[in-house]
Each structure stands twice: as structure tokens, then as C-alpha cells.
C-alpha atoms as a PDB file:
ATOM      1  CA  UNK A   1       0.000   0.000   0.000  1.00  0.00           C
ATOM      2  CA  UNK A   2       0.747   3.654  -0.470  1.00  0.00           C
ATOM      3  CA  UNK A   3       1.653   6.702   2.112  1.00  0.00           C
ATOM      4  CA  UNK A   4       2.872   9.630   1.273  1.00  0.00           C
ATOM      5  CA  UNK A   5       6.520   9.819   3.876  1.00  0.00           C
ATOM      6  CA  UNK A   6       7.956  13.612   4.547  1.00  0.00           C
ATOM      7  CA  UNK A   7       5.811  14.377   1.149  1.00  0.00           C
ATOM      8  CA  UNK A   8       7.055  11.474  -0.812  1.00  0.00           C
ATOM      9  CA  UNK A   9       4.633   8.140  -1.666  1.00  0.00           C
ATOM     10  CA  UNK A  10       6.179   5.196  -0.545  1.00  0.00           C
ATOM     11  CA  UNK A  11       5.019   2.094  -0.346  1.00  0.00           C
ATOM     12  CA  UNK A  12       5.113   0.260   2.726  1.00  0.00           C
ATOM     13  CA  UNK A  13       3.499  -3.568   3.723  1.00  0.00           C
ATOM     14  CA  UNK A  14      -0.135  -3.427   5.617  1.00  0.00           C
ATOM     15  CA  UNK A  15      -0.242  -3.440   8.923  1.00  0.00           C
ATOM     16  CA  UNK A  16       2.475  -1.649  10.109  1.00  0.00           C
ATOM     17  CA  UNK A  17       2.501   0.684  12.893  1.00  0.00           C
ATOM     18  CA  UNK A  18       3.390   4.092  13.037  1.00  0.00           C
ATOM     19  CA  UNK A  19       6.219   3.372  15.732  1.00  0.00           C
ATOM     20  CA  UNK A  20       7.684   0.074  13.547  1.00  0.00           C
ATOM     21  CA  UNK A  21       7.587   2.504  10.200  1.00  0.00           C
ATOM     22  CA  UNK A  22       9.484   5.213  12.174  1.00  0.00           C
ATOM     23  CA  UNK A  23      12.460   2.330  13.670  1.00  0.00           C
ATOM     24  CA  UNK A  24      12.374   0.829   9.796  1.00  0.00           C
ATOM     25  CA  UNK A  25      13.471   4.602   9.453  1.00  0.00           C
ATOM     26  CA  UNK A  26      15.772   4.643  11.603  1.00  0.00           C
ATOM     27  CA  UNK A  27      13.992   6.795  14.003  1.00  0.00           C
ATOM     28  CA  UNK A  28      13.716   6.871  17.615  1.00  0.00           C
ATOM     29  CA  UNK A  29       9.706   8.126  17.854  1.00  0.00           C
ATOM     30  CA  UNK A  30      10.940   9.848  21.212  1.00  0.00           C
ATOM     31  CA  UNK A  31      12.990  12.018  19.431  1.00  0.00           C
ATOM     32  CA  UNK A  32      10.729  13.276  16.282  1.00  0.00           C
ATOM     33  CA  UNK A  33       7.808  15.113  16.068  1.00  0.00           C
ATOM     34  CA  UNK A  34       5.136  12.893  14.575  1.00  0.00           C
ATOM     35  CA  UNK A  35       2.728  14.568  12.162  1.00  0.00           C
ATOM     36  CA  UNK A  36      -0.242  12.437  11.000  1.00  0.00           C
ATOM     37  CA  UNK A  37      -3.016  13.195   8.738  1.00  0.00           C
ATOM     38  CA  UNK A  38      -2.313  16.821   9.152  1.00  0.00           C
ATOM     39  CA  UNK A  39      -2.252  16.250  12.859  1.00  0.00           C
ATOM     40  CA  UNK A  40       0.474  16.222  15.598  1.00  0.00           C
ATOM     41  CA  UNK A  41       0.434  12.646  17.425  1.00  0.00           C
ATOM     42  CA  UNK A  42       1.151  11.944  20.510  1.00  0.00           C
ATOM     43  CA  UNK A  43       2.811   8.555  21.506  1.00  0.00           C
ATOM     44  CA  UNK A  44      -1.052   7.301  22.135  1.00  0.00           C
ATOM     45  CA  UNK A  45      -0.814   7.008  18.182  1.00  0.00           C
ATOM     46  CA  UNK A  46       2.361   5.676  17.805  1.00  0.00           C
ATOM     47  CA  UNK A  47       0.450   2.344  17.966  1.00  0.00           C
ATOM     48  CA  UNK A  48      -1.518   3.349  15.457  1.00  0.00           C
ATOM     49  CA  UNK A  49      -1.839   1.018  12.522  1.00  0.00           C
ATOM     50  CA  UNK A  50      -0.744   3.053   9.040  1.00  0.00           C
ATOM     51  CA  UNK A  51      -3.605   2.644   6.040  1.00  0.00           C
ATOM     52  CA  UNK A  52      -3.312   3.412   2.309  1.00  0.00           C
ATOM     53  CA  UNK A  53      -3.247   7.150   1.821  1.00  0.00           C
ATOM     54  CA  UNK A  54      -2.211   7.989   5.260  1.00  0.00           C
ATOM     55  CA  UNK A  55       0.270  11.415   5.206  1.00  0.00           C
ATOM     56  CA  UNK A  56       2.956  10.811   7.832  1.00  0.00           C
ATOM     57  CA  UNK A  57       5.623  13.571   8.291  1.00  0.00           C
ATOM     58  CA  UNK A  58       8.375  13.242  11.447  1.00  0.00           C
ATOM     59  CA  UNK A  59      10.480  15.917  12.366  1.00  0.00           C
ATOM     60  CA  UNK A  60      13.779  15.636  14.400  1.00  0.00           C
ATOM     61  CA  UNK A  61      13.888  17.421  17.547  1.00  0.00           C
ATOM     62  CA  UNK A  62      17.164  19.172  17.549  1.00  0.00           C
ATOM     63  CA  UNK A  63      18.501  21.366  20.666  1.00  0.00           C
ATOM     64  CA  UNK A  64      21.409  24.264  20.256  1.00  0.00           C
ATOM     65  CA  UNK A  65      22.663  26.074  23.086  1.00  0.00           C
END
């Protein structure tokens, strides 16, 4: 099936979770900002099964000092 990633389709097996998407990645979900849908998740939905069509954007959290 078919999500758009960051903007970009990509296809991706069913059934896959938000959180196993984002470690396939190479992405720790506790350090990106997860946008779904147009929406900002919390980690509730990082359990969250992904569906054809879904729009999933992540964002790294970066600190400077």
C-alpha cells in the first residue's frame, strides 16, 4: 500500500505501525515530532496502525545552546 513519507509516496506492507515505520526509518519516535493526517500525534498514536493514503511527516527534535 501507499503513504505519502515527509511528502514522498512510498510504499510500505499493511499493517504496520506508526512506531515500527518510524524504527524501519531509523527513528527513535521519542525524538521526532510525529505529524499524522495533518495532525500532531502523541505517543497514544504511535500504535496506530498506518492505512493506504495515510500522510505521515516526522520531524527531528534538535537542541542548540
Amino acid at each position: 500500500m501507499e503513504i505519502l513519507w515527509n511528502g514522498v509516496p512510498r510504499e510500505i506492507s499493511g499493517g504496520i505501525t506508526v512506531a515500527e515505520f518510524l524504527a524501519a526509518c531509523g527513528m527513535k519516535p521519542e525524538a521526532v515530532v510525529v505529524e499524522l493526517n495533518d495532525e500532531i500525534t502523541g505517543a497514544e498514536e504511535l500504535c496506530r496502525r498506518l492505512n493506504a493514503g495515510d500522510r505521515l511527516n516526522a520531524f527531528r527534535i534538535v537542541a542548540g545552546g
